[in-house]
N, C-alpha and C. Protein backbone atom coordinates (compact mmCIF):
# COMPACT_ATOMS: atom_id res chain seq x y z
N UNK A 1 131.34 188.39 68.72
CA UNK A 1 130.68 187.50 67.81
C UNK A 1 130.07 188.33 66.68
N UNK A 2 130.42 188.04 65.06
CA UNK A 2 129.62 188.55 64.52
C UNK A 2 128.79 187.83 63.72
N UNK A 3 127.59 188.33 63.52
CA UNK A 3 126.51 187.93 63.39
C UNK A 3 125.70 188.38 61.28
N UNK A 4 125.96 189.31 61.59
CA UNK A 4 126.33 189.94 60.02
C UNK A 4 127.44 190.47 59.08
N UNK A 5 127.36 189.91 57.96
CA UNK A 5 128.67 190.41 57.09
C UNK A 5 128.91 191.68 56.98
N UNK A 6 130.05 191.84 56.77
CA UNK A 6 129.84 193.63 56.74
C UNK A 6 130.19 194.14 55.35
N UNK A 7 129.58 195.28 55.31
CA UNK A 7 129.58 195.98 53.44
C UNK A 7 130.64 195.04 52.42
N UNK A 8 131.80 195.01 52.70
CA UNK A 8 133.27 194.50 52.47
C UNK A 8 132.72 192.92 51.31
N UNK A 9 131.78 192.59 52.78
CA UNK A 9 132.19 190.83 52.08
C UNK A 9 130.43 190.74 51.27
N UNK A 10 129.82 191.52 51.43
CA UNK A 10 127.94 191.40 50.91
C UNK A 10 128.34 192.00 49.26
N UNK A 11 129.58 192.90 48.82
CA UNK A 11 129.58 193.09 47.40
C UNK A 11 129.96 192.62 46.98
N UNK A 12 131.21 191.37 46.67
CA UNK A 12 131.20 190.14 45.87
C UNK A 12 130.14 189.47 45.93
N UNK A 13 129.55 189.20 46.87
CA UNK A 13 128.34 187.88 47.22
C UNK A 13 126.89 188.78 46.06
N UNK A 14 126.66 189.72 46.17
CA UNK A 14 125.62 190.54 45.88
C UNK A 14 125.86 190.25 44.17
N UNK A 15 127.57 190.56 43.52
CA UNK A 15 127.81 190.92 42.26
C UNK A 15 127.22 189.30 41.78
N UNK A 16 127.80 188.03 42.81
CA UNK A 16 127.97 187.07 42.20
C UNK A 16 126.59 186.48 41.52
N UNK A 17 125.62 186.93 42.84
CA UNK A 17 124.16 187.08 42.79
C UNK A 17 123.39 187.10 41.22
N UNK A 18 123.74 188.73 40.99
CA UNK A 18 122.81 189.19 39.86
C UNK A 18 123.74 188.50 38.58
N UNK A 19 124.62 188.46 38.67
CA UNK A 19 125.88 187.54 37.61
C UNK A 19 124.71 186.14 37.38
N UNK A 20 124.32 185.61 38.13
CA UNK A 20 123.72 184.12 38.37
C UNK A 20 122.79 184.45 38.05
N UNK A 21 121.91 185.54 38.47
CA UNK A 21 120.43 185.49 38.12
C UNK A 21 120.35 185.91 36.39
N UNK A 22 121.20 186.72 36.08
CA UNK A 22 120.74 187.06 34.49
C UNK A 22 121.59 186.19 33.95
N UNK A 23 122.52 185.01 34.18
CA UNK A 23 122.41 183.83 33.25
C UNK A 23 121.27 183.43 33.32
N UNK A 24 120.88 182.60 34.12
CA UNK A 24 119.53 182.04 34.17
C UNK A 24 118.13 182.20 33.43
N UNK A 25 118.41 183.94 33.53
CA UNK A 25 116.97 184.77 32.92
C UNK A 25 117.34 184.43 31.51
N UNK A 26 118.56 184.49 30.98
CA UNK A 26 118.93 184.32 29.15
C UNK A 26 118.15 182.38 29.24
N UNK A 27 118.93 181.72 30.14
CA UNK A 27 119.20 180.65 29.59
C UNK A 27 117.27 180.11 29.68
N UNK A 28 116.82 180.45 30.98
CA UNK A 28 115.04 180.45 30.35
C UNK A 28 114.40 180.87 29.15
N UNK A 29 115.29 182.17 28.89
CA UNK A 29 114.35 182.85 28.05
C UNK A 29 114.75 182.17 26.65
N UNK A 30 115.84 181.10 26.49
CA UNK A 30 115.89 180.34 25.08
C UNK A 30 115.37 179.27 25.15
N UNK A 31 115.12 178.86 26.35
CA UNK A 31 114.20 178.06 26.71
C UNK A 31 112.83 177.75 26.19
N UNK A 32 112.22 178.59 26.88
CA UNK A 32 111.24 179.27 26.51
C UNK A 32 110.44 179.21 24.77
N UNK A 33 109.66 178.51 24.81
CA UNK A 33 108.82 178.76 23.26
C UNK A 33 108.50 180.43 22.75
N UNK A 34 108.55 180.41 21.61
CA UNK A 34 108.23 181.97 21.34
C UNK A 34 107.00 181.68 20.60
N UNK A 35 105.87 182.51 21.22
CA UNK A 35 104.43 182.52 20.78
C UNK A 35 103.82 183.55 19.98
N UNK A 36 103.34 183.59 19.72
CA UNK A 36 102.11 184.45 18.67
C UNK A 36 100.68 184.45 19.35
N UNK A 37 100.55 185.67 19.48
CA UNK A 37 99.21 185.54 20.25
C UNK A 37 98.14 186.93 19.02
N UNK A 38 97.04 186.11 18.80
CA UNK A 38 96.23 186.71 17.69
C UNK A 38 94.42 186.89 18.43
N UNK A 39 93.73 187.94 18.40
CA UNK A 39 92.91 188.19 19.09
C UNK A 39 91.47 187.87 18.02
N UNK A 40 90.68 187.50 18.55
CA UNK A 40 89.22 186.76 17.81
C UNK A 40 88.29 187.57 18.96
N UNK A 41 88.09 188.42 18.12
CA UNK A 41 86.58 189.23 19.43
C UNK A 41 87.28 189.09 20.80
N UNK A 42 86.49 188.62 21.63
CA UNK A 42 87.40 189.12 23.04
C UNK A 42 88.31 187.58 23.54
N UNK A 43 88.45 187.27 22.50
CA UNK A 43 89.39 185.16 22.86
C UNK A 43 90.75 185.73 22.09
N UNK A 44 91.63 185.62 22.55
CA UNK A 44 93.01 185.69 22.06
C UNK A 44 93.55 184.21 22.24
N UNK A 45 94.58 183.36 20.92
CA UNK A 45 95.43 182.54 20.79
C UNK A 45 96.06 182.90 20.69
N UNK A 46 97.07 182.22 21.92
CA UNK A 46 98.13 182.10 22.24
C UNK A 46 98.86 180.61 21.33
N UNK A 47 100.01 180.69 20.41
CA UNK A 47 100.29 179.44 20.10
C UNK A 47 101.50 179.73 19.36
N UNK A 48 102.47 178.54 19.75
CA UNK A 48 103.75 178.24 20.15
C UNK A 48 104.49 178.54 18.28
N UNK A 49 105.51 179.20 18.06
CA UNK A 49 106.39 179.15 16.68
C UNK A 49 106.76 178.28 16.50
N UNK A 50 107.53 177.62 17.36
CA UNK A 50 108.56 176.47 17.34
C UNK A 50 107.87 175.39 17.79
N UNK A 51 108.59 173.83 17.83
CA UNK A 51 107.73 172.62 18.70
C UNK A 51 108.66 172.76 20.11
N UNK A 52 107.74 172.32 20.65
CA UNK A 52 106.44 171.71 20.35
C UNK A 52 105.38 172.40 19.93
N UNK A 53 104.38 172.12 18.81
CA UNK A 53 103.33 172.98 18.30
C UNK A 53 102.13 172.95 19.55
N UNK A 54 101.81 173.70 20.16
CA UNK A 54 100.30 174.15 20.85
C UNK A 54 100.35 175.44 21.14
N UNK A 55 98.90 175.56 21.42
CA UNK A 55 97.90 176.55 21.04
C UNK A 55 97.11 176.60 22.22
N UNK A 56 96.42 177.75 23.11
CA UNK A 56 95.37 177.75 23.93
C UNK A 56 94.85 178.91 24.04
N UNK A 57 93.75 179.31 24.47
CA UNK A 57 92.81 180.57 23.87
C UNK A 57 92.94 180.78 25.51
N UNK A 58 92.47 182.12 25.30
CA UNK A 58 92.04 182.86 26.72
C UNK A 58 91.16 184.06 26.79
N UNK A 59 90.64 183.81 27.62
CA UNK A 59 89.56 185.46 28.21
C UNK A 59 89.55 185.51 28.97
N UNK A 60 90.05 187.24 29.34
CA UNK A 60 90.06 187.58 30.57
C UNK A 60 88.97 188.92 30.70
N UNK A 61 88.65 188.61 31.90
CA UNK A 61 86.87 189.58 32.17
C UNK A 61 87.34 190.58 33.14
N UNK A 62 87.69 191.05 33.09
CA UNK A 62 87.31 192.73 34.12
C UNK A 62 86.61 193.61 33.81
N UNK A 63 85.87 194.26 35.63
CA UNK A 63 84.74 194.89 35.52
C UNK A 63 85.40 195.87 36.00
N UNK A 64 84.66 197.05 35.43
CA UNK A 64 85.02 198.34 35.51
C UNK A 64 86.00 198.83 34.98
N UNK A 65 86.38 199.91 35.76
CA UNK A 65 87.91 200.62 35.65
C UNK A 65 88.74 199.56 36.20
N UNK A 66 88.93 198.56 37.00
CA UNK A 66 89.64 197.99 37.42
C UNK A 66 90.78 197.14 35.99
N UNK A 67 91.83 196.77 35.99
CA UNK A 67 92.42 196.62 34.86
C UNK A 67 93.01 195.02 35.15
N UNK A 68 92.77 194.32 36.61
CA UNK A 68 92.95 192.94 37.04
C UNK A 68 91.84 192.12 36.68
N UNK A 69 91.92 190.94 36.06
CA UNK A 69 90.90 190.21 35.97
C UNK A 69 89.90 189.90 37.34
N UNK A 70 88.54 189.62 36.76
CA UNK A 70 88.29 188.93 38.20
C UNK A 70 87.56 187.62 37.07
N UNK A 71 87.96 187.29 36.03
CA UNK A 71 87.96 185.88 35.64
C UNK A 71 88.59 185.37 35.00
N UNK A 72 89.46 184.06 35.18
CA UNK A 72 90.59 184.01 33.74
C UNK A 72 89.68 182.70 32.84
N UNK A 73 89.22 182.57 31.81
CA UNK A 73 89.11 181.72 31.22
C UNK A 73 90.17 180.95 30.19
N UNK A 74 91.12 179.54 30.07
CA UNK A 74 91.96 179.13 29.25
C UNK A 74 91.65 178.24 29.22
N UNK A 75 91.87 177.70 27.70
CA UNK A 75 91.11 176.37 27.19
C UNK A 75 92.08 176.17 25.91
N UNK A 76 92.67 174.58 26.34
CA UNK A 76 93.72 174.44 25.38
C UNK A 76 93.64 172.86 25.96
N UNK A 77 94.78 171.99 25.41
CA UNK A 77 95.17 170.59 25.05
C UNK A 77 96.44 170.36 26.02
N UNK A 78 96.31 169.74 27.29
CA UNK A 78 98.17 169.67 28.00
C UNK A 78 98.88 169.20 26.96
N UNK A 79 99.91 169.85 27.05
CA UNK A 79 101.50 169.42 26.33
C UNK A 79 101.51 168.03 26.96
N UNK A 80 102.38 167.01 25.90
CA UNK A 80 102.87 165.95 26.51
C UNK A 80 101.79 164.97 27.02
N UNK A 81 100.75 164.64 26.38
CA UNK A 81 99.94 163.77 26.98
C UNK A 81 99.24 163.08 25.62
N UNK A 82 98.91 162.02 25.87
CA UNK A 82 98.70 160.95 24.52
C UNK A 82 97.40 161.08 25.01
N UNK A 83 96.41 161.99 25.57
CA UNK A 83 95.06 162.09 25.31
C UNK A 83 94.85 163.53 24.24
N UNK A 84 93.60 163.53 24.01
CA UNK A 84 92.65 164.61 22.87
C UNK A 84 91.96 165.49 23.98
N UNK A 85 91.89 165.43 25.24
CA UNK A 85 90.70 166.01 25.46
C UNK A 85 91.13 167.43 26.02
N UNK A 86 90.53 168.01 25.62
CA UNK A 86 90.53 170.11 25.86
C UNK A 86 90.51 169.65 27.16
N UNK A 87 90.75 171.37 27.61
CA UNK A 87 90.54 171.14 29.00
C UNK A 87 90.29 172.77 29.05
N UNK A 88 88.96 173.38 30.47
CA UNK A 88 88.78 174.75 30.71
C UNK A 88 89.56 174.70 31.80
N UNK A 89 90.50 175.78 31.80
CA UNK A 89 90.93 176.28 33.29
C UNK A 89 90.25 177.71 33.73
N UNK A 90 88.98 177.47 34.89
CA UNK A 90 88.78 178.60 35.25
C UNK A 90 89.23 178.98 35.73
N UNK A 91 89.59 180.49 36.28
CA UNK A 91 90.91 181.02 37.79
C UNK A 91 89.33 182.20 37.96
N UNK A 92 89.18 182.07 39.01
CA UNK A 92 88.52 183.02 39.65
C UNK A 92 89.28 183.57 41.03
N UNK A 93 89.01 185.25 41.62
CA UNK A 93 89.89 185.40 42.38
C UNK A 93 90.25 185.00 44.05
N UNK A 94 91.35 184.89 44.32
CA UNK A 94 90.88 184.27 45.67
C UNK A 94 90.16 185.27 46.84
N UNK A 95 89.97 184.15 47.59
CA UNK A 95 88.88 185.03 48.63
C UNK A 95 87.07 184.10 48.58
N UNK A 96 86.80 183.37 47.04
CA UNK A 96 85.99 182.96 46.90
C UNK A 96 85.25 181.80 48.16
N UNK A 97 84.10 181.67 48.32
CA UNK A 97 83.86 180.68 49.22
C UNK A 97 84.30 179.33 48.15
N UNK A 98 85.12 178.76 48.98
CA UNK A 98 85.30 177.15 48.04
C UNK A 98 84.15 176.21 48.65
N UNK A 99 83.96 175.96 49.59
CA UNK A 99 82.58 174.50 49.92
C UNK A 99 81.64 174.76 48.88
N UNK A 100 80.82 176.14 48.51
CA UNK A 100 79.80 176.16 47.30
C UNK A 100 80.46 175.72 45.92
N UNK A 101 81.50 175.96 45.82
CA UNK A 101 81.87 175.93 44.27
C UNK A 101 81.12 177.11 43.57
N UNK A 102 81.05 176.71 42.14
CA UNK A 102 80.61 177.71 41.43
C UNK A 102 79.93 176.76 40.37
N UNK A 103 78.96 177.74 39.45
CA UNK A 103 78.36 177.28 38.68
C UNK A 103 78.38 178.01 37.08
N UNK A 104 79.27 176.88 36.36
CA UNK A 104 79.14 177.67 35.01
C UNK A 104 77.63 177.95 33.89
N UNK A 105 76.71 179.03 33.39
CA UNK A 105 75.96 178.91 33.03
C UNK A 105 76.12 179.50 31.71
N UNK A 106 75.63 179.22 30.69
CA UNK A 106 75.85 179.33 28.76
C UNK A 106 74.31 178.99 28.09
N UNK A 107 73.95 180.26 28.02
CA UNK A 107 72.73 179.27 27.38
C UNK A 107 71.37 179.30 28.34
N UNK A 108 70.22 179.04 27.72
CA UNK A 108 69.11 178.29 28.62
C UNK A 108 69.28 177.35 29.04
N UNK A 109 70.13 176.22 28.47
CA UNK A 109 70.15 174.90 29.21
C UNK A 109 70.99 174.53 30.18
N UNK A 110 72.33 175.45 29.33
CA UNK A 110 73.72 174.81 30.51
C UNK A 110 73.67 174.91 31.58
N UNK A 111 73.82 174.51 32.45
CA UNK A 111 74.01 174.82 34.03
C UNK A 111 75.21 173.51 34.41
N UNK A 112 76.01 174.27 35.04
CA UNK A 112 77.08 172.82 35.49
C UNK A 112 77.74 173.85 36.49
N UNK A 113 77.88 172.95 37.81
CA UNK A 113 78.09 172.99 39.26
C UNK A 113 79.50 172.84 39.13
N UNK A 114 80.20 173.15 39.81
CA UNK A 114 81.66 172.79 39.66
C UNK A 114 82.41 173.06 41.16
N UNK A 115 83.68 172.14 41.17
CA UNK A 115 84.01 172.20 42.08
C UNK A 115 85.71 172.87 42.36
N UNK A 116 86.37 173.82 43.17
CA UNK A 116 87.38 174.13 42.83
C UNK A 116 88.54 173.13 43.12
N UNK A 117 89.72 173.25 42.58
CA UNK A 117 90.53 172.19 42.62
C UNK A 117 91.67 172.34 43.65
N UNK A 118 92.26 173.69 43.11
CA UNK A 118 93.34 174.46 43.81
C UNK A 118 93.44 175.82 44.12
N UNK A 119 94.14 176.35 44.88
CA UNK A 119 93.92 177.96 44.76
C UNK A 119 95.63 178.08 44.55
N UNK A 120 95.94 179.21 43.70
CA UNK A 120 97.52 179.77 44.10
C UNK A 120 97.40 181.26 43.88
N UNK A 121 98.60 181.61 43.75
CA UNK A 121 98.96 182.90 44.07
C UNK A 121 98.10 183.78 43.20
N UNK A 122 97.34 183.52 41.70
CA UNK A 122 96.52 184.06 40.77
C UNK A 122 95.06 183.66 40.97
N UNK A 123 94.61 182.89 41.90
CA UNK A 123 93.50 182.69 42.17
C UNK A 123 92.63 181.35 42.44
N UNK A 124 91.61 181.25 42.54
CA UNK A 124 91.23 179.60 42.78
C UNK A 124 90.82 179.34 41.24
N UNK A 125 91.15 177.86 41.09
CA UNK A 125 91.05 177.53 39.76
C UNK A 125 89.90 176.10 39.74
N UNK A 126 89.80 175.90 38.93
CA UNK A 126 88.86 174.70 38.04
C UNK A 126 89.49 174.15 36.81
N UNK A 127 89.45 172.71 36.59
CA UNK A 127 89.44 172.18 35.04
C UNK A 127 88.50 171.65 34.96
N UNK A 128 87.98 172.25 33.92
CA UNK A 128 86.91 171.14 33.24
C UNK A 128 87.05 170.70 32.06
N UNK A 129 86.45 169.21 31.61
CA UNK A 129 86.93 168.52 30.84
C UNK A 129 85.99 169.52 29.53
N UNK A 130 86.28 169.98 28.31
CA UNK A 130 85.69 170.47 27.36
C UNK A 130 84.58 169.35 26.61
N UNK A 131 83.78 168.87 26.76
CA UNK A 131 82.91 168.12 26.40
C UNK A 131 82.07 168.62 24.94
N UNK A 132 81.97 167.55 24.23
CA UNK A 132 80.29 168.10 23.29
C UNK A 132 79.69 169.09 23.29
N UNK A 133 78.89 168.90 24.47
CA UNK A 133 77.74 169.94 24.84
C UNK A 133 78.26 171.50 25.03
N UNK A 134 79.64 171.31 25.92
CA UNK A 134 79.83 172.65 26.13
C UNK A 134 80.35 173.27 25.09
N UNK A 135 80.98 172.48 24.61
CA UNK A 135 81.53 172.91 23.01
C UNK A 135 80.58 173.71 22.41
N UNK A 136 79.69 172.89 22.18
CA UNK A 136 78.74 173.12 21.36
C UNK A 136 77.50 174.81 21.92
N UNK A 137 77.97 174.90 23.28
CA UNK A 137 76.84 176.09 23.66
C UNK A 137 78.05 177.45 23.63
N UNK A 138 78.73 176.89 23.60
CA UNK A 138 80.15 177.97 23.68
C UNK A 138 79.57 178.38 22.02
N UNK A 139 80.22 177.97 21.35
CA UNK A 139 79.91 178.53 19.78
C UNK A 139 78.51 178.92 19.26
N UNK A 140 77.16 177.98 20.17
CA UNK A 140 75.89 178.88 19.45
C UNK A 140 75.71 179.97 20.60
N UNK A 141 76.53 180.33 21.62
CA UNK A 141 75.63 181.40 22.27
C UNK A 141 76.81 182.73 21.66
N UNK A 142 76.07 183.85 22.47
CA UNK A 142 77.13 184.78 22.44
C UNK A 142 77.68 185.36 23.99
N UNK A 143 77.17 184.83 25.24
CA UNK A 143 77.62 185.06 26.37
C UNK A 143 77.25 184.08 27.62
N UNK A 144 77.88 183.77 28.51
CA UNK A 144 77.74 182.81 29.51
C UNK A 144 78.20 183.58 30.89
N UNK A 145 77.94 182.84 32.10
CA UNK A 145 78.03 183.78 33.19
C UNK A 145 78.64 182.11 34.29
N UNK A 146 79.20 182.69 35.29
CA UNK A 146 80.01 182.10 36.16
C UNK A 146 79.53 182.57 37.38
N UNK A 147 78.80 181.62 38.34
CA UNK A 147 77.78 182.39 39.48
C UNK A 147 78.80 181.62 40.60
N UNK A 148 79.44 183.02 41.43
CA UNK A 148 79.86 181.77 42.70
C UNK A 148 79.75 182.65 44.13
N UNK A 149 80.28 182.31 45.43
CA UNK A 149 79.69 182.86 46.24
C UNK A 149 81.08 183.82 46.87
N UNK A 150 80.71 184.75 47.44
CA UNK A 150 81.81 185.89 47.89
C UNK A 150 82.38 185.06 49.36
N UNK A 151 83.23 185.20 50.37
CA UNK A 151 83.00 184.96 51.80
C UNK A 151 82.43 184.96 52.93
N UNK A 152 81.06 186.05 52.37
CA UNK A 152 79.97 185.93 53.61
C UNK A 152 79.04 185.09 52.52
N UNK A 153 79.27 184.31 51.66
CA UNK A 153 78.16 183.71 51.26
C UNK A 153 76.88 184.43 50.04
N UNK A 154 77.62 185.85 49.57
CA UNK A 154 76.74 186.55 48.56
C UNK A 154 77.18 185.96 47.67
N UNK A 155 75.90 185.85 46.25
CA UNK A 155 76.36 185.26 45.40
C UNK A 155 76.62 186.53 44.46
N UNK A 156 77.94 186.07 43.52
CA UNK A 156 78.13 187.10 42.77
C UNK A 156 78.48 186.55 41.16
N UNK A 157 77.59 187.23 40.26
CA UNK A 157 77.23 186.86 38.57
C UNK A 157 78.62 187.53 38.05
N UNK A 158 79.48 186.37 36.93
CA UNK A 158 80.30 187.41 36.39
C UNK A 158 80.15 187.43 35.05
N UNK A 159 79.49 187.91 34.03
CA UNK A 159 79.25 187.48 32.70
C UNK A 159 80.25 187.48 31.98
N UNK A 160 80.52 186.73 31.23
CA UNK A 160 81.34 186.35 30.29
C UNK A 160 80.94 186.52 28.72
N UNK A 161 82.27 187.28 27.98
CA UNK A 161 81.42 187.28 26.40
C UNK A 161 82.17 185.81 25.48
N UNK A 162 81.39 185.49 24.89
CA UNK A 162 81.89 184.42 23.72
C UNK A 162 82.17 184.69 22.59
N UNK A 163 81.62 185.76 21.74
CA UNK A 163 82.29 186.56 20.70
C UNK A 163 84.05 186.42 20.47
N UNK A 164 84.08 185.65 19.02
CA UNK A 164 85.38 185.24 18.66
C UNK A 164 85.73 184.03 19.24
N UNK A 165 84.97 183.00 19.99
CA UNK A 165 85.16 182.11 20.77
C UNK A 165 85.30 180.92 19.35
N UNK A 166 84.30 180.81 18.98
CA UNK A 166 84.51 179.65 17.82
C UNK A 166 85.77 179.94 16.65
N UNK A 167 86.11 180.96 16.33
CA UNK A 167 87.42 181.26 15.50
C UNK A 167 88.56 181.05 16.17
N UNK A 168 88.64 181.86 17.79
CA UNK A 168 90.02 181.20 18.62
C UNK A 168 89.89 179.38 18.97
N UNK A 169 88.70 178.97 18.86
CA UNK A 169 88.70 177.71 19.34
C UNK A 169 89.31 177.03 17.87
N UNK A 170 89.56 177.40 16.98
CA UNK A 170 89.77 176.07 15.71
C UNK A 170 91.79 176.56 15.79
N UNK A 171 91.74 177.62 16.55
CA UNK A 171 93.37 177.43 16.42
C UNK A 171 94.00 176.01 17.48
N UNK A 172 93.51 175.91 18.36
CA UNK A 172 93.56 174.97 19.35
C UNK A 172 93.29 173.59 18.74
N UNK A 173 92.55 173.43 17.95
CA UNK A 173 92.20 172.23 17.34
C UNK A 173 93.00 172.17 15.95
N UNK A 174 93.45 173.30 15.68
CA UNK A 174 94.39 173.18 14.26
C UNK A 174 95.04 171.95 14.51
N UNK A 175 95.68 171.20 13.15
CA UNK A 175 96.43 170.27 13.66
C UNK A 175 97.74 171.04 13.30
């Protein structure tokens, strides 16, 4: 009985393989929108050449020498939807306690509790709806902080800078 192919019959199957996979990789990659990404203090836009036209900003926070985020901030408009409203995607990394959530803070006043939605392979995430207010503390401050809890329950501060935040934010709202 055999059970595995032998050398003979795995190098057609193997050629036919990578033959299939780099069509695919071309036929994504025309796929694919080609973007422009332009940096505003520490907020880079990201936004599309071709249509569909959009745009979404991002900051990413790493501490130390380490060169992996341990916060992703993106804030942009879903493709394909007959609403206006922004949206924040936080990604913080996994491992986080999820029952606490986390708490976004901007400002003396802001404080908003939040709850996580999903976790995947880049980390646990959040949307929040971009509102007025936050709008509005995003552009008068110059830094905000993201307080959430480790797995034994320590809480851990990650500050965030806003610098260039109001210049990447009007590409997103460009029409």
């Amino acid at each position: 009985m055999k059970f595995l192919p032998s050398l003979p019959d795995i190098k057609p199957l193997a050629c036919s393989l990578i033959f299939l996979a780099s069509l695919s990789t071309n036929a994504f990659s025309q796929q694919t929108p080609q973007r422009t990404v332009t940096r505003h203090g520490n907020w880079a836009s990201h936004c599309s050449v071709n249509a569909p036209a959009s745009c979404y900003i991002v900051h990413n926070v790493t501490l130390g020498d380490n060169p992996k985020p341990v916060l992703i901030m993106a804030i942009g408009r879903p493709v394909n939807t007959s609403t206006d409203i922004t949206t924040l995607i936080l990604t913080l990394p996994l491992g986080v306690r999820l029952p606490e959530g986390f708490s976004l803070e901007v400002g003396p006043s802001l404080r908003r509790k939040q709850h996580f939605e999903r976790c995947i392979v880049s980390g646990c995430q959040a949307e929040i709806p971009v509102d007025n207010q936050l709008l509005q503390q995003f552009k008068s401050q110059n830094e905000g902080r993201v307080v959430f809890f480790d797995a034994v329950k320590k809480p851990i501060a990650i500050p965030f800078s806003l610098k260039g935040f109001t210049k990447a934010f009007g590409q997103v709202t460009a029409p």
